[in-house]
N, C-alpha and C. Protein backbone atom coordinates (compact mmCIF):
# COMPACT_ATOMS: atom_id res chain seq x y z
N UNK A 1 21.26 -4.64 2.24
CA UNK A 1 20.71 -5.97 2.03
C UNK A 1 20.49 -6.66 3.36
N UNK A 2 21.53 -6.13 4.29
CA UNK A 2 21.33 -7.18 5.56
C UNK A 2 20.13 -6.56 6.40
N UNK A 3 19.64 -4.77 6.44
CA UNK A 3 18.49 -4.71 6.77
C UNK A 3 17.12 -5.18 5.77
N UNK A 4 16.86 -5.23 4.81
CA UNK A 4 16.05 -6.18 4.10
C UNK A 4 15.74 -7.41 4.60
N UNK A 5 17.01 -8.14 4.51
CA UNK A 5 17.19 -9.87 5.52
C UNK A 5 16.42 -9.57 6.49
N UNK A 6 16.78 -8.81 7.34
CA UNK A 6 16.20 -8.79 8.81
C UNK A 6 15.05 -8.73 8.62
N UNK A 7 14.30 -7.61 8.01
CA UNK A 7 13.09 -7.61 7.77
C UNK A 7 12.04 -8.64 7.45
N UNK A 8 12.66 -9.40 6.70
CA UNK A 8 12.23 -10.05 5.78
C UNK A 8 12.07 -11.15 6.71
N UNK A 9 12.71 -11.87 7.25
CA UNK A 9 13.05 -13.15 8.75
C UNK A 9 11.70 -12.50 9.25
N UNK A 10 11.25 -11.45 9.91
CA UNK A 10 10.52 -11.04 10.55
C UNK A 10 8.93 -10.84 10.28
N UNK A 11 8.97 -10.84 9.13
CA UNK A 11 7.45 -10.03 8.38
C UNK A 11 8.02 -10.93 6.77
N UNK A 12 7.74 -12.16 6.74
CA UNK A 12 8.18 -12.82 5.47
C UNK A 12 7.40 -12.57 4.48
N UNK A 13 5.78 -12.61 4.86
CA UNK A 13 4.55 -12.30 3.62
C UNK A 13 4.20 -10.57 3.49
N UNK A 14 5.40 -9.67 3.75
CA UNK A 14 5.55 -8.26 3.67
C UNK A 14 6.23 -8.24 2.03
N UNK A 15 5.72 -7.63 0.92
CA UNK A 15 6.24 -7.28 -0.24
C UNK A 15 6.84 -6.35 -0.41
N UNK A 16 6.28 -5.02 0.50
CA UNK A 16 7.46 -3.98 0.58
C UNK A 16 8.64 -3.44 0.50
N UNK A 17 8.87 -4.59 1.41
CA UNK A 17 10.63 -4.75 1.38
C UNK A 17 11.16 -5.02 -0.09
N UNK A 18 10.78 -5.91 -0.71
CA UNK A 18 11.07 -6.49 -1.57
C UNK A 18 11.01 -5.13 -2.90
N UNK A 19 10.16 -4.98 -2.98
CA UNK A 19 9.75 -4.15 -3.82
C UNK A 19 10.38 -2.95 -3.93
N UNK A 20 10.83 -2.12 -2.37
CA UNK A 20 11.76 -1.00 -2.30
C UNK A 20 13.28 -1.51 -2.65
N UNK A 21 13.58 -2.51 -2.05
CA UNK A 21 14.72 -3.24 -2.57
C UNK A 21 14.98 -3.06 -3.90
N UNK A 22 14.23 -3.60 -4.96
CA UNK A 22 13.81 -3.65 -6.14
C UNK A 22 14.17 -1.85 -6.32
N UNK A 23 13.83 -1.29 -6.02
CA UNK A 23 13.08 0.39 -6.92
C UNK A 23 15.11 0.48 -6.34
N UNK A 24 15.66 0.53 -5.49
CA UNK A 24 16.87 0.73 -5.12
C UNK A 24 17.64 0.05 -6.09
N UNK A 25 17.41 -1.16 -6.28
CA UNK A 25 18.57 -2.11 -7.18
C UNK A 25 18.22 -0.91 -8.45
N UNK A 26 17.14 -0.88 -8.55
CA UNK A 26 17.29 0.10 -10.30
C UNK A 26 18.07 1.30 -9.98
N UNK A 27 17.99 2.72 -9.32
CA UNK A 27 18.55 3.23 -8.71
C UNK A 27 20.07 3.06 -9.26
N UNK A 28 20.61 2.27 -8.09
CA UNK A 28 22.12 2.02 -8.19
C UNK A 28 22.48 1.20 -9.50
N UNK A 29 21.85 0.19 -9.55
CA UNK A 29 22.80 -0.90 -11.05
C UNK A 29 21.94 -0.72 -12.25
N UNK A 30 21.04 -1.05 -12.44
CA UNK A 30 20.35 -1.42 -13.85
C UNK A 30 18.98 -2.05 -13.46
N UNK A 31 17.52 -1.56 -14.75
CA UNK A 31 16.38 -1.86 -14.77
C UNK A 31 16.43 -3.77 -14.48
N UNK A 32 17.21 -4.24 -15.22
CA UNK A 32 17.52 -5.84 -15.72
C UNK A 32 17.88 -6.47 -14.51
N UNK A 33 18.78 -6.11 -13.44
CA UNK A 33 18.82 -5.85 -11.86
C UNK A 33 17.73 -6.44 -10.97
N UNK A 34 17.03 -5.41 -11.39
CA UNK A 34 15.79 -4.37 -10.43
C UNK A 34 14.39 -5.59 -10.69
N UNK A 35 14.87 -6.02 -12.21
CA UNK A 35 13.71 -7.10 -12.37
C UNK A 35 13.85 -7.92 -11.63
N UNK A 36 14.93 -8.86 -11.72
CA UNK A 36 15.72 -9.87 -11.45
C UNK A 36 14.88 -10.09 -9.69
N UNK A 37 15.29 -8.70 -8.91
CA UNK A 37 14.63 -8.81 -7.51
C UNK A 37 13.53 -8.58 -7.28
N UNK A 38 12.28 -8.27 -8.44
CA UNK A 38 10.93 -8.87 -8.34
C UNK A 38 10.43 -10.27 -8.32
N UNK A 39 11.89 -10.82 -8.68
CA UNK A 39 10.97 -12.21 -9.07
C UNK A 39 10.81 -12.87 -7.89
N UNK A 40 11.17 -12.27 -6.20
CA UNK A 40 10.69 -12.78 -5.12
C UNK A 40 9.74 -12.46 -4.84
N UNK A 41 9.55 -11.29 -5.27
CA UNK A 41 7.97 -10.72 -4.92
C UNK A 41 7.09 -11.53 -5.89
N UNK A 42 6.99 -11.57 -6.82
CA UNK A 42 5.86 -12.05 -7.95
C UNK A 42 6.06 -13.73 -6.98
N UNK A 43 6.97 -14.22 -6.90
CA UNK A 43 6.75 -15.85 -6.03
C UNK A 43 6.01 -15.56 -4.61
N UNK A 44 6.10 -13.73 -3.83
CA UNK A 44 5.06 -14.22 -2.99
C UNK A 44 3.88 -13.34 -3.20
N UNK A 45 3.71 -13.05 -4.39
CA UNK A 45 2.01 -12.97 -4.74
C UNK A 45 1.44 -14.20 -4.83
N UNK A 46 1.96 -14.92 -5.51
CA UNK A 46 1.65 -16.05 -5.92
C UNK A 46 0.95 -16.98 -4.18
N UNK A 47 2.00 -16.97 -3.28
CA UNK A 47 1.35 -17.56 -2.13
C UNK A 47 0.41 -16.62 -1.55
N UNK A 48 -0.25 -17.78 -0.70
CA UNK A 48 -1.76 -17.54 0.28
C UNK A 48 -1.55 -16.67 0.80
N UNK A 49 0.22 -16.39 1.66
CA UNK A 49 0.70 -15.59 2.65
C UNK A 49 0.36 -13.99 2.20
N UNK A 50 0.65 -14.25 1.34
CA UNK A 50 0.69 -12.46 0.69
C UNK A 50 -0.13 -11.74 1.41
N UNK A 51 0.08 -10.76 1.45
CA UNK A 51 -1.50 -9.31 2.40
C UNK A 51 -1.06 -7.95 2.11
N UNK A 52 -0.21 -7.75 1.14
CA UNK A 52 0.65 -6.26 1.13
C UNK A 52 1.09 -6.28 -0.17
N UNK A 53 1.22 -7.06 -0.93
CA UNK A 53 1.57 -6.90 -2.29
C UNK A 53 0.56 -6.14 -3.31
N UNK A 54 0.68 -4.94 -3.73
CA UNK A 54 0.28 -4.76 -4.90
C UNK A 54 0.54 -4.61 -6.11
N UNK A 55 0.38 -5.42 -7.11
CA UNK A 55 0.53 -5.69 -8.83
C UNK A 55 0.04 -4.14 -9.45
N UNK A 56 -0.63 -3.44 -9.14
CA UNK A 56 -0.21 -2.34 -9.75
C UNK A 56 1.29 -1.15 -9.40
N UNK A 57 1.52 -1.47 -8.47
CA UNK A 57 2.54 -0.99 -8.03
C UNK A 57 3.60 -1.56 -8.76
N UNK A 58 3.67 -3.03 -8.92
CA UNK A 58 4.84 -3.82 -9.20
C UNK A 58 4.62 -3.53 -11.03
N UNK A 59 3.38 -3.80 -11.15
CA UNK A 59 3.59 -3.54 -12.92
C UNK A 59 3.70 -1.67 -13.25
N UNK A 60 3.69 -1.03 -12.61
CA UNK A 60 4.40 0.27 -12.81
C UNK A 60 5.90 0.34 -12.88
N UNK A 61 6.31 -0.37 -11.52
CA UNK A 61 7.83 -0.39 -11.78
C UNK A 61 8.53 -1.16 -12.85
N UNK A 62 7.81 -1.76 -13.34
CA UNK A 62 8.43 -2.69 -14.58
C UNK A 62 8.57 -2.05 -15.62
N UNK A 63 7.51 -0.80 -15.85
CA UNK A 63 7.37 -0.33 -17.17
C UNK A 63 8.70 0.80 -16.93
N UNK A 64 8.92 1.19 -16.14
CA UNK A 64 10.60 1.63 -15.31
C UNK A 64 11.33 0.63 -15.70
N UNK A 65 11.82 -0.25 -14.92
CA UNK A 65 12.70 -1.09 -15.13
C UNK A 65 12.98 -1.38 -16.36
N UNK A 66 11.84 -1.44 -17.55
CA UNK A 66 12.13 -2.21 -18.49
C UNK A 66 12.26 -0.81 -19.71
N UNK A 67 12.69 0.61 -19.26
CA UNK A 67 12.82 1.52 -20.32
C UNK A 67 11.83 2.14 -20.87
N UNK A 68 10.72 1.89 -20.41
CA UNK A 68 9.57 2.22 -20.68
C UNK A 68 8.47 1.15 -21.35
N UNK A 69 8.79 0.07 -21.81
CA UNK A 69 8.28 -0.45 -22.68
C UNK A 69 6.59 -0.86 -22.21
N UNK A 70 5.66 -0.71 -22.89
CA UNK A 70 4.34 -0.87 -22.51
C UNK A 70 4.12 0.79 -21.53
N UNK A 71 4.41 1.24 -21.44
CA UNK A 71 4.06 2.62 -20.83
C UNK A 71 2.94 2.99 -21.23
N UNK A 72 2.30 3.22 -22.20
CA UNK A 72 1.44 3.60 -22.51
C UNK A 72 0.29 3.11 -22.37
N UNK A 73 0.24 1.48 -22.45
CA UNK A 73 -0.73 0.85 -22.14
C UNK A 73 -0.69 0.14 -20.81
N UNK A 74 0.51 0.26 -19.74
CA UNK A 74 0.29 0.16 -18.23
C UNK A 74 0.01 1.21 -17.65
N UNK A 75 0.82 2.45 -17.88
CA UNK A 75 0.66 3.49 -17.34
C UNK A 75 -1.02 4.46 -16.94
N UNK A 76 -1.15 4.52 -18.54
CA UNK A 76 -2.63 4.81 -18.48
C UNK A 76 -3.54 4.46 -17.54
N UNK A 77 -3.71 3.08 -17.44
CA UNK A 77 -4.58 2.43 -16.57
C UNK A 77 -3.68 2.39 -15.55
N UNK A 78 -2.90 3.52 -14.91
CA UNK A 78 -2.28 3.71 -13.26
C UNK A 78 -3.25 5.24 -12.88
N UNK A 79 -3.30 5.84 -13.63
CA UNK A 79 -2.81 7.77 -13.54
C UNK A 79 -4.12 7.67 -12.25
N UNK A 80 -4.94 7.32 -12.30
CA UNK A 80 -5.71 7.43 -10.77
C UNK A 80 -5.31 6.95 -9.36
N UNK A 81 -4.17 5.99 -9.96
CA UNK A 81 -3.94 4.80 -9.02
C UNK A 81 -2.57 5.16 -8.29
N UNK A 82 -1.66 5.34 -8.91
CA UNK A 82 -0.19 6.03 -8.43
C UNK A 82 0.03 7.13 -9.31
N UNK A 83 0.40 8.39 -8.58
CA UNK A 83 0.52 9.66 -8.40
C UNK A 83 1.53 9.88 -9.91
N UNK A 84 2.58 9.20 -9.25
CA UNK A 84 4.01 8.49 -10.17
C UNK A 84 3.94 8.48 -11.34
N UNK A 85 2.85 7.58 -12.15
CA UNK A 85 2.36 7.25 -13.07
C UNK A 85 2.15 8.68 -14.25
N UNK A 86 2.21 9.17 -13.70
CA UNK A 86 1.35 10.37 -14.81
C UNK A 86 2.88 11.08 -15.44
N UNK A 87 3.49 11.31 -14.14
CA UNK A 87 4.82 11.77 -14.19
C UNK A 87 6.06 10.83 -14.84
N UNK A 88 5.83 9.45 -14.90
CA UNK A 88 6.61 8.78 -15.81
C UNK A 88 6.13 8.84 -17.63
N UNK A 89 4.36 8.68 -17.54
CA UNK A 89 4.01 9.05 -18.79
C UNK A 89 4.45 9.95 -19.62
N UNK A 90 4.62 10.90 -18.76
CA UNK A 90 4.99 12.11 -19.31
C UNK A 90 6.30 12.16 -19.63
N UNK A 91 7.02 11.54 -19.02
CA UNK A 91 8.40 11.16 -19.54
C UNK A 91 8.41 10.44 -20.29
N UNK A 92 8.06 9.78 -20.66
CA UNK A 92 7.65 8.35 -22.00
C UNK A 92 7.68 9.35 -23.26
N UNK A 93 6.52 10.07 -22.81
CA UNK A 93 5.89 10.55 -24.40
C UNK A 93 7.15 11.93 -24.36
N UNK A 94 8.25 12.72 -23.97
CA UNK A 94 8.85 13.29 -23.80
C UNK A 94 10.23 12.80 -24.82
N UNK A 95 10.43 11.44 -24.29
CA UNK A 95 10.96 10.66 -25.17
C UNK A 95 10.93 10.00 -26.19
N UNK A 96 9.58 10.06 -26.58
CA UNK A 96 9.44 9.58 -27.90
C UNK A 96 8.88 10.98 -28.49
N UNK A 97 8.96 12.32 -28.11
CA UNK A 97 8.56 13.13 -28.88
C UNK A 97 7.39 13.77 -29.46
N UNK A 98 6.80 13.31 -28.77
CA UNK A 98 5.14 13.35 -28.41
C UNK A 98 4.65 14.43 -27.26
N UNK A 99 5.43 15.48 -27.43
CA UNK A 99 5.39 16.78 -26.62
C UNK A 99 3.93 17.56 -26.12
N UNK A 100 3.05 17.29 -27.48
CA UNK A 100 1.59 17.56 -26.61
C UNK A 100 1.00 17.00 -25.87
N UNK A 101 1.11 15.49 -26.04
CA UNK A 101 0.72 14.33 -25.53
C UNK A 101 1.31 14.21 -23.70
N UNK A 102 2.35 14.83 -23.75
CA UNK A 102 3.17 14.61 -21.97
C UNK A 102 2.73 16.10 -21.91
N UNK A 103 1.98 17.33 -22.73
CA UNK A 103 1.43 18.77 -22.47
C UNK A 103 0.27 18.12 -21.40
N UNK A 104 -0.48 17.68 -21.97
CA UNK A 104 -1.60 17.68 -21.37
C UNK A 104 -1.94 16.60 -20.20
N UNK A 105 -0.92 15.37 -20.13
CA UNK A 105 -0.81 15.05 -18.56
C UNK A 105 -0.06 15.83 -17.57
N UNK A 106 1.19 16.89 -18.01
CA UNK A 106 1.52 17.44 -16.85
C UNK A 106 0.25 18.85 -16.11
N UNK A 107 -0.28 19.15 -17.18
CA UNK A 107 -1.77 20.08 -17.14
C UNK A 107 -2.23 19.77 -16.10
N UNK A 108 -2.41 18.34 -15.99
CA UNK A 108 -3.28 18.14 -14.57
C UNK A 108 -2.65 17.91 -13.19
N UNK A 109 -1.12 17.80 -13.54
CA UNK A 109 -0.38 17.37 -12.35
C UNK A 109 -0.60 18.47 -11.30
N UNK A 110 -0.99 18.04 -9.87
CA UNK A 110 -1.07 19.39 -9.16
C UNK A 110 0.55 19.42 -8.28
N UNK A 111 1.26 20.17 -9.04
CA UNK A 111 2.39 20.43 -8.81
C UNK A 111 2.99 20.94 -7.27
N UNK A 112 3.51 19.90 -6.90
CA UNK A 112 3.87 19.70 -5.09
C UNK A 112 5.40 19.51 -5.19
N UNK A 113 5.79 18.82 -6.44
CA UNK A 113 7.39 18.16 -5.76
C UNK A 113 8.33 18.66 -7.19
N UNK A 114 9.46 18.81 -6.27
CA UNK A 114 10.42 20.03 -7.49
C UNK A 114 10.64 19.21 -9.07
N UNK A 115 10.87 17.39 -8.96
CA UNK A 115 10.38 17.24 -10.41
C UNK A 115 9.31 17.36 -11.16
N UNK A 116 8.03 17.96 -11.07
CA UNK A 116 7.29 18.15 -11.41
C UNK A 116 7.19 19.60 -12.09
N UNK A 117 8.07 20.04 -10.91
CA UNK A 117 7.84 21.70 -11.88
C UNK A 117 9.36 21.41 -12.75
N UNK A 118 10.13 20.97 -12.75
CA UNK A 118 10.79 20.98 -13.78
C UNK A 118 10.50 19.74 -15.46
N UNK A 119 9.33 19.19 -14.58
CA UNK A 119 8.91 18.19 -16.13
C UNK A 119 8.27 19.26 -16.76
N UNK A 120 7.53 20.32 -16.03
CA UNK A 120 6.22 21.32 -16.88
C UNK A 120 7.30 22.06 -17.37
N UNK A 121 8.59 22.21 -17.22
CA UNK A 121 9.11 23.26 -17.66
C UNK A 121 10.25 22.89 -18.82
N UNK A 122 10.24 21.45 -18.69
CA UNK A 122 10.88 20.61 -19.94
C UNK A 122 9.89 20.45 -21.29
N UNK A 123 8.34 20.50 -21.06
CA UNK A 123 7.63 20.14 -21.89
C UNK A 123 7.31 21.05 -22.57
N UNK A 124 7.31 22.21 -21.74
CA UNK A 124 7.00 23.70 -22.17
C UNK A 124 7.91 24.48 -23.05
N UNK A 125 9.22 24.04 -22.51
CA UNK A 125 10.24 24.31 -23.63
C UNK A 125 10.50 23.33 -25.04
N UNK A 126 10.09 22.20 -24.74
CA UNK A 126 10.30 21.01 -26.08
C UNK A 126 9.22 21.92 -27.10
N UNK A 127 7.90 22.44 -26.56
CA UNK A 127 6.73 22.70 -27.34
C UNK A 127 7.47 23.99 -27.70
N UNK A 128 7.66 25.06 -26.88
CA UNK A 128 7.95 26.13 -27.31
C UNK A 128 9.41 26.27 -28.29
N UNK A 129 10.26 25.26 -28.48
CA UNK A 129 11.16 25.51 -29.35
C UNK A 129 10.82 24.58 -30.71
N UNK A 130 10.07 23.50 -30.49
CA UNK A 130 9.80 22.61 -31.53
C UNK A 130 8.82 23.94 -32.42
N UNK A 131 7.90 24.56 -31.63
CA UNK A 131 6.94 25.24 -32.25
C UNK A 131 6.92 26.49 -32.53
N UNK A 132 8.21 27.09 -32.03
CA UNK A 132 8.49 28.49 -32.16
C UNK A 132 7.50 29.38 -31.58
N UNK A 133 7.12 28.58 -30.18
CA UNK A 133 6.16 29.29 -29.31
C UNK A 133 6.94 30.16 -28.11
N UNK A 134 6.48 31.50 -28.15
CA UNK A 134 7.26 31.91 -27.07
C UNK A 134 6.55 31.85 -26.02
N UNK A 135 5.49 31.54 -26.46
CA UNK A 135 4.43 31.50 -24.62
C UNK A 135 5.01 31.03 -23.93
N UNK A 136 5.36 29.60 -24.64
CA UNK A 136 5.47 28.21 -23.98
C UNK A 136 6.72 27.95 -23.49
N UNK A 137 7.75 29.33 -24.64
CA UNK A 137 8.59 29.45 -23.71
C UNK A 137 8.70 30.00 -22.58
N UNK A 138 7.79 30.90 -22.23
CA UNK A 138 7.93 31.82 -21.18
C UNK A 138 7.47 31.12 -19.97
N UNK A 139 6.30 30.48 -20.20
CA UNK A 139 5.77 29.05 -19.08
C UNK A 139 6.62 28.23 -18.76
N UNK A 140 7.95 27.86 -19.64
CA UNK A 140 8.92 27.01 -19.36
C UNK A 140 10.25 27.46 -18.47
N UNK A 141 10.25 28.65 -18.44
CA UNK A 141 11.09 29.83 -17.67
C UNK A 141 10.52 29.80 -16.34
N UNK A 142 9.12 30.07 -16.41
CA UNK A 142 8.39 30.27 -14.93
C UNK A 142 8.45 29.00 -14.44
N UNK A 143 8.37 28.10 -14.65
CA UNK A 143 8.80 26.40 -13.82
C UNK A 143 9.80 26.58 -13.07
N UNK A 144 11.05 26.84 -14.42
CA UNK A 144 12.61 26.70 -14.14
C UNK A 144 12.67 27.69 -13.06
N UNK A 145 12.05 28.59 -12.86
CA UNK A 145 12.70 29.70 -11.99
C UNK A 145 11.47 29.36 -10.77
N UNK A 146 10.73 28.70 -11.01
CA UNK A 146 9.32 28.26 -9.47
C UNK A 146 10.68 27.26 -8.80
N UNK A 147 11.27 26.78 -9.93
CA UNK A 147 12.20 25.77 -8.54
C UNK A 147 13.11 25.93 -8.58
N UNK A 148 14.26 26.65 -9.73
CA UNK A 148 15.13 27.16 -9.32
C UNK A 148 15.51 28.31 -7.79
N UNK A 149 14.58 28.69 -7.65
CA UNK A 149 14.56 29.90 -6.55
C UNK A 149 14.20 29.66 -5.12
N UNK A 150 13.15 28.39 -5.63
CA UNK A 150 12.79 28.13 -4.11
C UNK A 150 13.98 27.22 -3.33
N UNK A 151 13.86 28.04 -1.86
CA UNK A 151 14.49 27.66 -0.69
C UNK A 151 14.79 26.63 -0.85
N UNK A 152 14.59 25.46 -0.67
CA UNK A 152 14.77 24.04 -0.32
C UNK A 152 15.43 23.72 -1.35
N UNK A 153 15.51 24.40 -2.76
CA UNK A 153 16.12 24.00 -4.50
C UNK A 153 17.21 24.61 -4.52
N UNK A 154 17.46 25.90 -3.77
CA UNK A 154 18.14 26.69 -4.90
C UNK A 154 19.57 26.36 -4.86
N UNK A 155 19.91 25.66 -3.65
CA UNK A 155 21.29 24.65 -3.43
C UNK A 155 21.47 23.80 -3.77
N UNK A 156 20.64 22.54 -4.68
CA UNK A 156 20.67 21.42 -5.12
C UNK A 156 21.07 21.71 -7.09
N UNK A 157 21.43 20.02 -6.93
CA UNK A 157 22.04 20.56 -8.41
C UNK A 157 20.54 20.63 -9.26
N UNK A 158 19.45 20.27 -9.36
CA UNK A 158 18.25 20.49 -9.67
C UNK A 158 17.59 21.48 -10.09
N UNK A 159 17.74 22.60 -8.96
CA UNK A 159 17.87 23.44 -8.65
C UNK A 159 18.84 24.79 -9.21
N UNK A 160 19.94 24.43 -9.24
CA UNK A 160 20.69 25.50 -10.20
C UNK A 160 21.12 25.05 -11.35
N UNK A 161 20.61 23.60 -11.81
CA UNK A 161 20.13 23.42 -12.93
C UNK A 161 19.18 24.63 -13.91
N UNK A 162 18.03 24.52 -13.21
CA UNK A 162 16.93 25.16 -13.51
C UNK A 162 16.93 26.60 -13.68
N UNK A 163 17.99 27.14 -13.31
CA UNK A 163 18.19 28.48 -12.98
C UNK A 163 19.11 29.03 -13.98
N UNK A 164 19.89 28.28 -14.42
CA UNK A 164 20.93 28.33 -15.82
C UNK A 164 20.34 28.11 -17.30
């Protein structure tokens, strides 16, 4: 908090801070938290000062913060905009059970970062056991084991998660 302060004394019409602050408070305590420390940011959208704040950014993290709620109809209108977005959708509809629906946004994800190959390999298994698909099981194996195995994974709990 006291590097934030500093920051903040320094670069006051910077939202950044605020906003990573924010994604951290959720992190460690609670979405309800995490809101709580937007509401400095949304007071400096509101001023002239602002030059760095972006409301799609901030209304993404809300649909986070707040459990998902509106996901579907914030999210959507992100998936071009933050990367993030597609990959929380997909967790949305994961959770409400809507397994084809988070099929066909992880389809397009071009898979770079180790949660990603383990969302394709959560969705692949929800489909393949809901559906008694073994493809989909077998696609859900090849995820688990793309990041179970790789170097940088195979020591993390993520990682030998995926591998078990």
């Amino acid at each position: 908090m006291e590097v934030r302060d500093r920051y903040l004394q320094r670069f006051p019409d910077r939202g950044i801070a605020l906003h990573l602050w924010a994604c951290l408070t959720y992190r460690l305590f609670s979405g309800e938290a995490a809101e709580e420390e937007l509401g400095e940011l949304r007071d400096l959208e509101k001023s002239a000062t602002s030059d760095d704040c972006c409301n799609d950014v901030v209304q993404h993290s809300l649909v986070e913060f707040r459990n998902g709620e509106d996901a579907r109809r914030i999210q959507d209108t992100l998936l071009d905009i933050i990367r993030e977005a597609g990959v929380n959708l997909a967790i949305f509809h994961i959770r409400n059970g809507n397994y084809r629906d988070a099929d066909e946004l992880v389809r397009t994800l071009d898979t770079s970062y180790p949660v990603e190959y383990i969302l394709k390999g959560v969705v692949k298994a929800c489909i393949g056991q809901f559906e008694a698909d073994d493809e989909e099981l077998e696609l859900a194996r090849q995820n688990f084991h793309l990041e179970g195995s790789a170097a940088s994974e195979c020591d993390t709990i993520a990682g030998r998660q995926s591998m078990s």
